[in-house]
Structures are given as structure tokens and as C-alpha cells.
PDB file of N, CA and C in Angstrom:
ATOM      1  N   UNK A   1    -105.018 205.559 -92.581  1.00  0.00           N
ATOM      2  CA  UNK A   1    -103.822 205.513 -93.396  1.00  0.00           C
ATOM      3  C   UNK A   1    -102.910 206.697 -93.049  1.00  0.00           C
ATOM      4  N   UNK A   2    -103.728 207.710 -93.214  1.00  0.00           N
ATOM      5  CA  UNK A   2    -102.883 209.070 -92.774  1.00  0.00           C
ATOM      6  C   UNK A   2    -102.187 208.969 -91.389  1.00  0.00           C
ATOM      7  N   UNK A   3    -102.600 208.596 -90.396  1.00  0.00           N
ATOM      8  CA  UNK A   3    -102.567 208.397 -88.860  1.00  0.00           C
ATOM      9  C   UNK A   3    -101.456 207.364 -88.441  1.00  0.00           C
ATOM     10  N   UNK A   4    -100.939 206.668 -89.679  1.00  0.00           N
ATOM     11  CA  UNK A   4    -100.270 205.763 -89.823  1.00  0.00           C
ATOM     12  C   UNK A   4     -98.356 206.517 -89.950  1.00  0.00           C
ATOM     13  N   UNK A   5     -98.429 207.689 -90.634  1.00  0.00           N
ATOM     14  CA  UNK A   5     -97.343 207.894 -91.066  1.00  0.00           C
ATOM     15  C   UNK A   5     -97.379 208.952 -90.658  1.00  0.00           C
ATOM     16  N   UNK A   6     -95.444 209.387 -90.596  1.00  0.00           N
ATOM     17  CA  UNK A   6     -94.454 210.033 -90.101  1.00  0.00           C
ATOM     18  C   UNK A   6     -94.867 211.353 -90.732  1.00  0.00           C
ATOM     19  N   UNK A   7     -94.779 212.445 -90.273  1.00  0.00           N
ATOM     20  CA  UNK A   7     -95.410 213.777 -91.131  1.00  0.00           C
ATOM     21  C   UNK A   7     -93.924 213.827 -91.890  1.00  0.00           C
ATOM     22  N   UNK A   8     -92.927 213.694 -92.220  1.00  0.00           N
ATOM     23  CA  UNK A   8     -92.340 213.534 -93.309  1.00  0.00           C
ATOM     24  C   UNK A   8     -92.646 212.935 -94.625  1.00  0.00           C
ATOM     25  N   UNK A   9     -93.066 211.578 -94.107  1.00  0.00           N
ATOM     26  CA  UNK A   9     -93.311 210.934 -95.469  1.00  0.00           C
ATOM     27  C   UNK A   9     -95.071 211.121 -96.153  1.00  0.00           C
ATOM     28  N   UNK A  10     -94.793 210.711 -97.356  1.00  0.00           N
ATOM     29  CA  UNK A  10     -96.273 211.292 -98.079  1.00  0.00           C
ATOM     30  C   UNK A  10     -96.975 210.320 -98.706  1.00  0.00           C
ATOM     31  N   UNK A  11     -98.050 210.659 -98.877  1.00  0.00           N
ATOM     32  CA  UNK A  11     -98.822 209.321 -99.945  1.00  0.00           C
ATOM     33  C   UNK A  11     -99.262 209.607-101.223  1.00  0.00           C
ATOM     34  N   UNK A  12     -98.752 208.887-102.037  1.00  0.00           N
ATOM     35  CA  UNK A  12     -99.007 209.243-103.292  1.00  0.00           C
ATOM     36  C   UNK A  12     -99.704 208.985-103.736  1.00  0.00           C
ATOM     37  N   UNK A  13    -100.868 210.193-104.844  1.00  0.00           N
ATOM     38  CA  UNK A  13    -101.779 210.305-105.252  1.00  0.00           C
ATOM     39  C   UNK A  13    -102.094 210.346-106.620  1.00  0.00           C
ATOM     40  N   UNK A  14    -102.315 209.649-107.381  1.00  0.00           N
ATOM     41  CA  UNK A  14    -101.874 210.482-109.192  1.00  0.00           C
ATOM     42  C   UNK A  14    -103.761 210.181-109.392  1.00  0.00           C
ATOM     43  N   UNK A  15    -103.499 211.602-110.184  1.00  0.00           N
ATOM     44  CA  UNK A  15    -105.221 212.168-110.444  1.00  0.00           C
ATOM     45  C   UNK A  15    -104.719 212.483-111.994  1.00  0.00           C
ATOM     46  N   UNK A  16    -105.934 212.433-112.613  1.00  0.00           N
ATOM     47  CA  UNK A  16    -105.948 213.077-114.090  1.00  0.00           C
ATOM     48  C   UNK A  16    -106.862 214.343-114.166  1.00  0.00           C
ATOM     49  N   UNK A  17    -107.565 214.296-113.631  1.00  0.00           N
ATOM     50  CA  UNK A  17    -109.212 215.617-113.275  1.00  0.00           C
ATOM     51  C   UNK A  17    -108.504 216.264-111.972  1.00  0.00           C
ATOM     52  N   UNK A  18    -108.618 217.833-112.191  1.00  0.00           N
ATOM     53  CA  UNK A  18    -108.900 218.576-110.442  1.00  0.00           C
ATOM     54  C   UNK A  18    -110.205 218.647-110.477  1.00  0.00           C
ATOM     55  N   UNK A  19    -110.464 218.425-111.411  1.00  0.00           N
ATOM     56  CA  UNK A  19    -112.221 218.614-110.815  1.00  0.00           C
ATOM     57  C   UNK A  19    -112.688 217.346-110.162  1.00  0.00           C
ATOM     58  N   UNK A  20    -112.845 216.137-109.791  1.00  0.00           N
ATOM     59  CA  UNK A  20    -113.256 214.889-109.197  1.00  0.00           C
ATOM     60  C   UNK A  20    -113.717 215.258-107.815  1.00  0.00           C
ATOM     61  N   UNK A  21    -114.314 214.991-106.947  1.00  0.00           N
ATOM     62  CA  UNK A  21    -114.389 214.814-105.812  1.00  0.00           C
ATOM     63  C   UNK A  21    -113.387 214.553-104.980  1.00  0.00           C
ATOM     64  N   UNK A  22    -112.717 213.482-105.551  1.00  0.00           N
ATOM     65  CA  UNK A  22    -111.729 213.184-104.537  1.00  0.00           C
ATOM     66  C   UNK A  22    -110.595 213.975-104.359  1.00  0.00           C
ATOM     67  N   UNK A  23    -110.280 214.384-105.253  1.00  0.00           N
ATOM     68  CA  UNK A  23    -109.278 215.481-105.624  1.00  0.00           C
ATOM     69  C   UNK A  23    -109.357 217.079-104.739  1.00  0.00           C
ATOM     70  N   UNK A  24    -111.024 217.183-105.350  1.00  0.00           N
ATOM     71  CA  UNK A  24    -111.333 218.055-104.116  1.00  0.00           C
ATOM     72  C   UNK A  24    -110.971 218.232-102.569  1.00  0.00           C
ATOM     73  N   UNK A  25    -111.621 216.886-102.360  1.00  0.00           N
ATOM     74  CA  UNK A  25    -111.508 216.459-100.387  1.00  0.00           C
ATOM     75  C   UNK A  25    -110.279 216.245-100.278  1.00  0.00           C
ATOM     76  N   UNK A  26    -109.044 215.693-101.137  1.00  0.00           N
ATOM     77  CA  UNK A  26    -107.926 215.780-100.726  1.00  0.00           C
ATOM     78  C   UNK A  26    -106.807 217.019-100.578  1.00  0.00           C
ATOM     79  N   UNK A  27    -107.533 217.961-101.560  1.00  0.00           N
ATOM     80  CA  UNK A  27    -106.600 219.095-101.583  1.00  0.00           C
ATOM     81  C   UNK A  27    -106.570 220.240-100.557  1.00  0.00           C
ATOM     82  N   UNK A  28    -107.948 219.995-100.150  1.00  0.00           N
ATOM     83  CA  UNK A  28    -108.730 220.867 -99.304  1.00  0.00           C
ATOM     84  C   UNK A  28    -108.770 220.175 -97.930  1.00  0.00           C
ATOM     85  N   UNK A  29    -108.139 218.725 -97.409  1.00  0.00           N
ATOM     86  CA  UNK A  29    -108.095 218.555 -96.282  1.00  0.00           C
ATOM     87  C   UNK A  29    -106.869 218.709 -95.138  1.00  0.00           C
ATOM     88  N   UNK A  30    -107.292 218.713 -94.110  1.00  0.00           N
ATOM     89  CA  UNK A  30    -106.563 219.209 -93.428  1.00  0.00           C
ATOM     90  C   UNK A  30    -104.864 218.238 -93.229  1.00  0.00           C
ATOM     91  N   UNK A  31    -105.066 217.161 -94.222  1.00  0.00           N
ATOM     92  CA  UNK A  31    -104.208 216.191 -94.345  1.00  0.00           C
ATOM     93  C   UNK A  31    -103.200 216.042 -95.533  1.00  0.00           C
ATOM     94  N   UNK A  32    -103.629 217.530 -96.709  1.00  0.00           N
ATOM     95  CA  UNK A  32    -102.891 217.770 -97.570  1.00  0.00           C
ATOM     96  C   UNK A  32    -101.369 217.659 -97.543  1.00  0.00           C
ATOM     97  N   UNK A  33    -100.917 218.259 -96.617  1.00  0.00           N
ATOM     98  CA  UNK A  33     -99.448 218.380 -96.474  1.00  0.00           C
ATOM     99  C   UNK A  33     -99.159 216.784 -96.396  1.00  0.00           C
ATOM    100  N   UNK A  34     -99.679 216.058 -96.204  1.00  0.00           N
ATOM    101  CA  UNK A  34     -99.517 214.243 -96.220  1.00  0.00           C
ATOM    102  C   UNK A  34     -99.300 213.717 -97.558  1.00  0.00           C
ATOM    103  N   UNK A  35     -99.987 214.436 -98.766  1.00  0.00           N
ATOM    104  CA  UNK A  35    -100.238 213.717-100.263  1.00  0.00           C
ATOM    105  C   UNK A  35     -99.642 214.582-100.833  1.00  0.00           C
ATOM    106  N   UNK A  36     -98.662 213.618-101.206  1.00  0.00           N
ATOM    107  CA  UNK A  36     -97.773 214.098-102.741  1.00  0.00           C
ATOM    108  C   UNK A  36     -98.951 213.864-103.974  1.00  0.00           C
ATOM    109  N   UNK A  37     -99.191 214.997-104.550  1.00  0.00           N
ATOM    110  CA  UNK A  37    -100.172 214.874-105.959  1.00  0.00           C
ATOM    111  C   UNK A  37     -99.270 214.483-106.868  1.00  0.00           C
ATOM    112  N   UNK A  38     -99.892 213.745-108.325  1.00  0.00           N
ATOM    113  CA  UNK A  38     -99.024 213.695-109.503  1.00  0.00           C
ATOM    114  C   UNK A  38    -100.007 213.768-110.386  1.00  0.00           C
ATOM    115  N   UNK A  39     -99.756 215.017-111.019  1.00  0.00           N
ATOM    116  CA  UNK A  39    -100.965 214.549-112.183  1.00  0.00           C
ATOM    117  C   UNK A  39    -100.282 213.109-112.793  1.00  0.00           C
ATOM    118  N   UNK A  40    -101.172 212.477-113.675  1.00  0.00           N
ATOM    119  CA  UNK A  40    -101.040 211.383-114.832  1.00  0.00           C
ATOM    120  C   UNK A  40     -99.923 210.986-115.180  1.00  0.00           C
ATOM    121  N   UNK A  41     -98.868 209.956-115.288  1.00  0.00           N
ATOM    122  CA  UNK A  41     -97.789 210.180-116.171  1.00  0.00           C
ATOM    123  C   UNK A  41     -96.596 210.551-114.871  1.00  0.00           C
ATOM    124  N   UNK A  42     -96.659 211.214-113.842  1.00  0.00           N
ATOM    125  CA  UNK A  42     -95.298 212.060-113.598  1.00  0.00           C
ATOM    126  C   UNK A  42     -95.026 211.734-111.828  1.00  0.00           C
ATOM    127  N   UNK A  43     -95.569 210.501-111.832  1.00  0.00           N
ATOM    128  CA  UNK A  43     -95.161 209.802-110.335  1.00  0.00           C
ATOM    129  C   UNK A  43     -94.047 208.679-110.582  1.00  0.00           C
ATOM    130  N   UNK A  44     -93.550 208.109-111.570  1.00  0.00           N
ATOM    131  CA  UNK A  44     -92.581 207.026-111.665  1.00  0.00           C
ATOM    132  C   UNK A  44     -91.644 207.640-110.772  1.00  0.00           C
ATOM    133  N   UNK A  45     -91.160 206.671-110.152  1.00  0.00           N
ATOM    134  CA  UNK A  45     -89.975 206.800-109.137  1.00  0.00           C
ATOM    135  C   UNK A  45     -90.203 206.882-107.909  1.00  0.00           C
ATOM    136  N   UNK A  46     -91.765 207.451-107.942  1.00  0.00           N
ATOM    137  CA  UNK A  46     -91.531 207.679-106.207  1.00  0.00           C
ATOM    138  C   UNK A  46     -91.933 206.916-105.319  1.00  0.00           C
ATOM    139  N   UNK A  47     -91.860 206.382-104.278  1.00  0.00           N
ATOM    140  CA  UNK A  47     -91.923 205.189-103.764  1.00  0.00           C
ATOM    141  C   UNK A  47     -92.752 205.999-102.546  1.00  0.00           C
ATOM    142  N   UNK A  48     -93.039 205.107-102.030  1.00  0.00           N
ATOM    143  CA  UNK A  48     -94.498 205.606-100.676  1.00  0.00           C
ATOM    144  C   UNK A  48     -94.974 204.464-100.032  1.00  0.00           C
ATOM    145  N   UNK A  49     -95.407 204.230 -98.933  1.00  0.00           N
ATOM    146  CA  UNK A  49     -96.188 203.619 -98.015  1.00  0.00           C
ATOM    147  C   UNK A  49     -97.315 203.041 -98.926  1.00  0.00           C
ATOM    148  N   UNK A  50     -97.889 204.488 -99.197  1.00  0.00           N
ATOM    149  CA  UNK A  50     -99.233 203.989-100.044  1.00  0.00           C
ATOM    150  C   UNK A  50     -99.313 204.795-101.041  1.00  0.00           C
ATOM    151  N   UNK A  51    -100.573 204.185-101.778  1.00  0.00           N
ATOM    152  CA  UNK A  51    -100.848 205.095-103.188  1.00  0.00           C
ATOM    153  C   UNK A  51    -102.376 205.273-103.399  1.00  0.00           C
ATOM    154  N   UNK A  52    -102.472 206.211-103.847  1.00  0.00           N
ATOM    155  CA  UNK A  52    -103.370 206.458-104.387  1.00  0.00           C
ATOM    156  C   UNK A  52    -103.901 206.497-105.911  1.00  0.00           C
ATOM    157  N   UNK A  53    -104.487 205.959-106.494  1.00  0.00           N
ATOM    158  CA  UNK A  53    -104.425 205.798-108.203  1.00  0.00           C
ATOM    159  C   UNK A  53    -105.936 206.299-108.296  1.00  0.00           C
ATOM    160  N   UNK A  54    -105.936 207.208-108.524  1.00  0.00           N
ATOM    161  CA  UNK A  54    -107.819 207.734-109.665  1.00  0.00           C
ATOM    162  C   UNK A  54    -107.924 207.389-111.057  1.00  0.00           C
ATOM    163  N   UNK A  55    -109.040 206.933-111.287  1.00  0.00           N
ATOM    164  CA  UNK A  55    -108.824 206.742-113.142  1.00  0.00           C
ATOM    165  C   UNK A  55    -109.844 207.618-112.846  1.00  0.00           C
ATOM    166  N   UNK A  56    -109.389 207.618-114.599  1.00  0.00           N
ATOM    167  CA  UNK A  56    -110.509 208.434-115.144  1.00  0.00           C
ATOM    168  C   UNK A  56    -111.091 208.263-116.456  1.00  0.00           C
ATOM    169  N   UNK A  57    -112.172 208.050-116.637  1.00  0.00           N
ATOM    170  CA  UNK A  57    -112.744 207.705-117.955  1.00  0.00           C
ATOM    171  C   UNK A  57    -112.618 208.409-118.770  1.00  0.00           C
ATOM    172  N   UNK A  58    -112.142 209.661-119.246  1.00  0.00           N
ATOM    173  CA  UNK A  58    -111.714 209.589-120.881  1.00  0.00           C
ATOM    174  C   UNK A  58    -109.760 209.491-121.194  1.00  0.00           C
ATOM    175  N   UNK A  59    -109.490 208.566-119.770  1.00  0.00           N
ATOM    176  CA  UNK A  59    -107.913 208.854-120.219  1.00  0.00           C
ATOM    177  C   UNK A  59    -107.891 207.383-120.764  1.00  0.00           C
ATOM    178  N   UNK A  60    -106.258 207.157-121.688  1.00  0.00           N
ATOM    179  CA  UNK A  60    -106.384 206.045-122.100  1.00  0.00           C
ATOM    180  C   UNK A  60    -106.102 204.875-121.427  1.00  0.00           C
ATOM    181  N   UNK A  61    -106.170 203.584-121.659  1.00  0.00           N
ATOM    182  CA  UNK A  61    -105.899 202.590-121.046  1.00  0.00           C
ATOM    183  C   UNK A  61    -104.717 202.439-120.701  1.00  0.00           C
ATOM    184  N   UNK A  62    -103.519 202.730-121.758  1.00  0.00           N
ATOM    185  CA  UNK A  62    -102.374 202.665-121.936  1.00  0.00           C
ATOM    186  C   UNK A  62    -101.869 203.520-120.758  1.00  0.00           C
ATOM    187  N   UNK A  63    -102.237 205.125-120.939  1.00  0.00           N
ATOM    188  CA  UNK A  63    -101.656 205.891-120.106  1.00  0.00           C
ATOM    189  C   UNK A  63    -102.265 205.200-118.474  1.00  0.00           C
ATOM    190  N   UNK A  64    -103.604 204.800-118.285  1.00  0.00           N
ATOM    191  CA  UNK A  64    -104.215 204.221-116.655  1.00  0.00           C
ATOM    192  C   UNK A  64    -103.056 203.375-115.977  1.00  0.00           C
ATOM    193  N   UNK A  65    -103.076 202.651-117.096  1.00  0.00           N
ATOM    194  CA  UNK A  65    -102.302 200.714-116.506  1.00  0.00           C
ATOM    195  C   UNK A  65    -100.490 201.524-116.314  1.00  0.00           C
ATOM    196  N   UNK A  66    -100.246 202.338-116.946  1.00  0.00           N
ATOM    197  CA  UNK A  66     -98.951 202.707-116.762  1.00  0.00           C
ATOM    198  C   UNK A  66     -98.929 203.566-115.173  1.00  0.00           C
ATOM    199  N   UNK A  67     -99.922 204.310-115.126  1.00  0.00           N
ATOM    200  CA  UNK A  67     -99.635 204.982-113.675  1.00  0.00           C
ATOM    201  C   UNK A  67    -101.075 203.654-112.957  1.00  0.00           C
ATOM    202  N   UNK A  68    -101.326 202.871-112.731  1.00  0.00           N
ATOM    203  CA  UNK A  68    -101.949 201.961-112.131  1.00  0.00           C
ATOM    204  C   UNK A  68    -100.510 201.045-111.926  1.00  0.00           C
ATOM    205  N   UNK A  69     -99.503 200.771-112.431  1.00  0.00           N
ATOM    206  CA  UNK A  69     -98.597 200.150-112.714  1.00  0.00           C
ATOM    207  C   UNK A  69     -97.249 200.768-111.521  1.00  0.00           C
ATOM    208  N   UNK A  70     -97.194 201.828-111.922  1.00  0.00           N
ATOM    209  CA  UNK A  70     -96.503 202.994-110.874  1.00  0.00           C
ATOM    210  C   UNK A  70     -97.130 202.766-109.275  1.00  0.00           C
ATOM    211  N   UNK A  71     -98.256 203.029-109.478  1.00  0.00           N
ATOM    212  CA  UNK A  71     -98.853 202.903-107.860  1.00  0.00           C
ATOM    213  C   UNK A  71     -98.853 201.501-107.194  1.00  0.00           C
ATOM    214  N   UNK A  72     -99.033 200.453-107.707  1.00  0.00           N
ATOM    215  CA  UNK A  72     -98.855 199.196-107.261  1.00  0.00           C
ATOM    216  C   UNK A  72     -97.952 198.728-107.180  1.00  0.00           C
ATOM    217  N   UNK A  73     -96.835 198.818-107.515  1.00  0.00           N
ATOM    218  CA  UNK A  73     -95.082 198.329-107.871  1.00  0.00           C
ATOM    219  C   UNK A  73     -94.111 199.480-106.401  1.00  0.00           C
ATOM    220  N   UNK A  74     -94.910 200.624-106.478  1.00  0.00           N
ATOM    221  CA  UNK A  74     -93.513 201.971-105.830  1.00  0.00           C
ATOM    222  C   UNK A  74     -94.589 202.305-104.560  1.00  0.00           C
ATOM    223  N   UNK A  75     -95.933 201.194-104.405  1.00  0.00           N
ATOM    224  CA  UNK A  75     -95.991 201.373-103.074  1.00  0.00           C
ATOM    225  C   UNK A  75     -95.690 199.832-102.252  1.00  0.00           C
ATOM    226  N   UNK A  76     -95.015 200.459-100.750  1.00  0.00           N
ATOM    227  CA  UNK A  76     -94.611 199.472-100.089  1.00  0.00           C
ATOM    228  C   UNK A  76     -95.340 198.472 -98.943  1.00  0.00           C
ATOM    229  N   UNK A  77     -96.814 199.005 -98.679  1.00  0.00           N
ATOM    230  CA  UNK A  77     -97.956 198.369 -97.998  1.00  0.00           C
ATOM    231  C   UNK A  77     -98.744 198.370 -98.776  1.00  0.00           C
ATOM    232  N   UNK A  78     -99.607 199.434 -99.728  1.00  0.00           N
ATOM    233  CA  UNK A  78    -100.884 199.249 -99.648  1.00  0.00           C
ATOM    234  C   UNK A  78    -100.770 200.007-101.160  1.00  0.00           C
ATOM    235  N   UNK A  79    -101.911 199.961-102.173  1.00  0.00           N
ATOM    236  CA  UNK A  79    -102.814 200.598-102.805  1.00  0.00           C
ATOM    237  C   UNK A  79    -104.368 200.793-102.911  1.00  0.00           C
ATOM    238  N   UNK A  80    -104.521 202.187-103.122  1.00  0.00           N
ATOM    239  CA  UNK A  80    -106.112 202.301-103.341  1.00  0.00           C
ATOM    240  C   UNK A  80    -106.284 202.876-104.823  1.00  0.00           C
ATOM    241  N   UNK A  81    -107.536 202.282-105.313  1.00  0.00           N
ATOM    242  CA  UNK A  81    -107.847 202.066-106.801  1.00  0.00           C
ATOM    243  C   UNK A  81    -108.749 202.720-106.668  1.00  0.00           C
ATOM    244  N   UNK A  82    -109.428 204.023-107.486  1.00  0.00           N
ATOM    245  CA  UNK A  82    -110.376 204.813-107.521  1.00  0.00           C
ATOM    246  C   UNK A  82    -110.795 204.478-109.223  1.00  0.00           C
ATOM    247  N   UNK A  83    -112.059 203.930-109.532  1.00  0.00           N
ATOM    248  CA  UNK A  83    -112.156 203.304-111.105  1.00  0.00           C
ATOM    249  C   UNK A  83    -113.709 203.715-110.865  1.00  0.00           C
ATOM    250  N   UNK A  84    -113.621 203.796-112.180  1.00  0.00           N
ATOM    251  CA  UNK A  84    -115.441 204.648-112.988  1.00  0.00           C
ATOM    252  C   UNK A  84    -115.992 203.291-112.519  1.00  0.00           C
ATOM    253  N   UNK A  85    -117.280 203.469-112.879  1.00  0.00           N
ATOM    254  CA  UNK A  85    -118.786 202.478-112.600  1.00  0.00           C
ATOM    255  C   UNK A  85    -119.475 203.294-113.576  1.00  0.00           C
ATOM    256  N   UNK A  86    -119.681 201.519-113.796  1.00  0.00           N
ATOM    257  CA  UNK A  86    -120.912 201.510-115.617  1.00  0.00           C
ATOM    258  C   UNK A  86    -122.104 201.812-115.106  1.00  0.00           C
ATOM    259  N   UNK A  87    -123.023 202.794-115.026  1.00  0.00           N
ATOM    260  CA  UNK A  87    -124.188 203.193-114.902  1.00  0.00           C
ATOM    261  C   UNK A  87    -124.675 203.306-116.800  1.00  0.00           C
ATOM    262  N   UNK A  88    -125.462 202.737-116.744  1.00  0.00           N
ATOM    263  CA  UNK A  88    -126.253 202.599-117.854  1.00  0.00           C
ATOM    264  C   UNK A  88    -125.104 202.863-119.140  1.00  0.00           C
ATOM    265  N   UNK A  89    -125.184 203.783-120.406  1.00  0.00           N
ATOM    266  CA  UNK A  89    -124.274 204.100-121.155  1.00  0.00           C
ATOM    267  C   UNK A  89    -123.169 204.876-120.698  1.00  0.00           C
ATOM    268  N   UNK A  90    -123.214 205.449-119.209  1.00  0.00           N
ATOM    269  CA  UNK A  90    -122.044 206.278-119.007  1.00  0.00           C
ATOM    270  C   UNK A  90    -121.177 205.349-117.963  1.00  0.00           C
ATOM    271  N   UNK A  91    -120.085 206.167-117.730  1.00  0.00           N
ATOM    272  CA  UNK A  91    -118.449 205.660-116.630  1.00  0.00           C
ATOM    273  C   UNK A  91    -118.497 206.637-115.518  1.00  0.00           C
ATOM    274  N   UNK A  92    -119.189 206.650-114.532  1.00  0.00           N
ATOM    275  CA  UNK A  92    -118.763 207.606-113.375  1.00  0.00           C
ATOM    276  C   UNK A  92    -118.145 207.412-112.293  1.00  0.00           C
ATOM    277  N   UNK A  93    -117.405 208.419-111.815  1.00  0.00           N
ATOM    278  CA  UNK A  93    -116.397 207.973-110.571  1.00  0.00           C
ATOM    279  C   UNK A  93    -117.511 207.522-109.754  1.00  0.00           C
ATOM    280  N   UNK A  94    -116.904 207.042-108.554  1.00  0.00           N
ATOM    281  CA  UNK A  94    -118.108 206.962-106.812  1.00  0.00           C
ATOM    282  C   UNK A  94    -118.142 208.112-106.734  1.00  0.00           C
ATOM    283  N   UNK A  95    -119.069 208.762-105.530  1.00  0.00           N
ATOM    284  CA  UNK A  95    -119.144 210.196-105.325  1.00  0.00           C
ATOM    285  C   UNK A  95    -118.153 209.633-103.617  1.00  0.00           C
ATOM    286  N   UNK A  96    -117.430 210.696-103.400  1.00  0.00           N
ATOM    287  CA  UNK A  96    -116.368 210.262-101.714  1.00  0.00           C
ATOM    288  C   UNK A  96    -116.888 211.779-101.149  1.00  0.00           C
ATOM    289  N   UNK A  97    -116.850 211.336-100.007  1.00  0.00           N
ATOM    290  CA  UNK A  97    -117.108 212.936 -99.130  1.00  0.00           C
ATOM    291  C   UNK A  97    -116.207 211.981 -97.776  1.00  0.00           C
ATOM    292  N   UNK A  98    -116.234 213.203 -96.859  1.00  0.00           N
ATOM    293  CA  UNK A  98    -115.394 212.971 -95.856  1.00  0.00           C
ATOM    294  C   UNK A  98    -115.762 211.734 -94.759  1.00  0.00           C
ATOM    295  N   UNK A  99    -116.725 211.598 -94.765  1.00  0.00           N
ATOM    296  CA  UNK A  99    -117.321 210.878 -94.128  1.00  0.00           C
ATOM    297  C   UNK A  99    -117.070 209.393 -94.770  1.00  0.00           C
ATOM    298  N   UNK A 100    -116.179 209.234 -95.649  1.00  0.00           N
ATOM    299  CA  UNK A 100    -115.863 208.271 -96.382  1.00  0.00           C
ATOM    300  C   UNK A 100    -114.239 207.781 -96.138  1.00  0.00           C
ATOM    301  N   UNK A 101    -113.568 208.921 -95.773  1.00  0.00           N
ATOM    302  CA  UNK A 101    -111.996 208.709 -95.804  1.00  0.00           C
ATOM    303  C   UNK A 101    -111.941 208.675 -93.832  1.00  0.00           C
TER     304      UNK A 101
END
């Protein structure tokens, strides 16, 4: 995806946690200067190639589907959906390491 685009343009990312994994490997990779971050809430408008959407299990539905809503509509190829998994009574992200992106 990265390899795809113009080092001008960026891919948008909206996270609710810096703590996540993914958040991690993205901030810290050598591909940062590529991803526009947004926390929650504060990506409307911006339009991108691609998107990136993280949920996160204790945010609300309302606030998810609104920036899930943002990322699927203001990107122009592609979205990626990062969503919890029901393990027994709990919601956990996937675990991503580099070897994944």
C-alpha cells in the first residue's frame, strides 16, 4: 500500500489507543512520514487513497460507525478495518507486528 503512493500523499489512520500495537508499528515505522494519524472524531474531510480505521472496544458505537463512516466514504481505493475479537468474555484487538504489514 505504502509502495503504492507518491511521498506527498498520506494514508489515513484514525486510532483511539496510542497504546495498541498497531499504533505502535505505525508510528515507529520507517513509513511514518506516509500516515496522517487522527485520533477518533477529527479525520472528516480528509480524503486519501486509503484508510486506515482501528476500533476499539471501550469506544462507542456511535463515535466507531462515525469515523468507520469517514474512512470508507473519504477513501478513494481502499479501506482497512482493524475490529476487536470475542475471545471468551473479553474484545481484543489482533496482535500485528511487522511481519504482518
Amino acid at each position: 500500500m505504502i509502495k503504492l503512493k507518491s511521498p506527498e500523499d498520506k494514508i489515513g489512520y484514525i486510532y483511539y489507543n496510542t497504546d495498541t500495537d498497531l499504533y505502535k508499528l505505525l508510528s515507529n515505522s520507517k513509513y511514518k512520514d506516509h500516515i496522517k494519524f487522527y485520533f477518533g472524531g477529527t479525520a472528516q474531510g480528509f480524503e486519501s487513497d486509503f484508510y486506515i480505521v482501528e476500533n476499539d472496544p471501550n469506544v462507542s458505537k456511535e463515535v466507531y460507525f462515525h469515523d468507520l463512516y469517514t474512512g470508507v466514504t473519504r477513501s478513494k481505493k481502499a479501506s482497512l478495518v482493524f475490529a476487536p475479537v470475542q475471545v471468551g468474555n473479553s474484545k481484543i484487538l489482533p496482535k500485528v507486528d511487522s511481519s504482518t504489514i
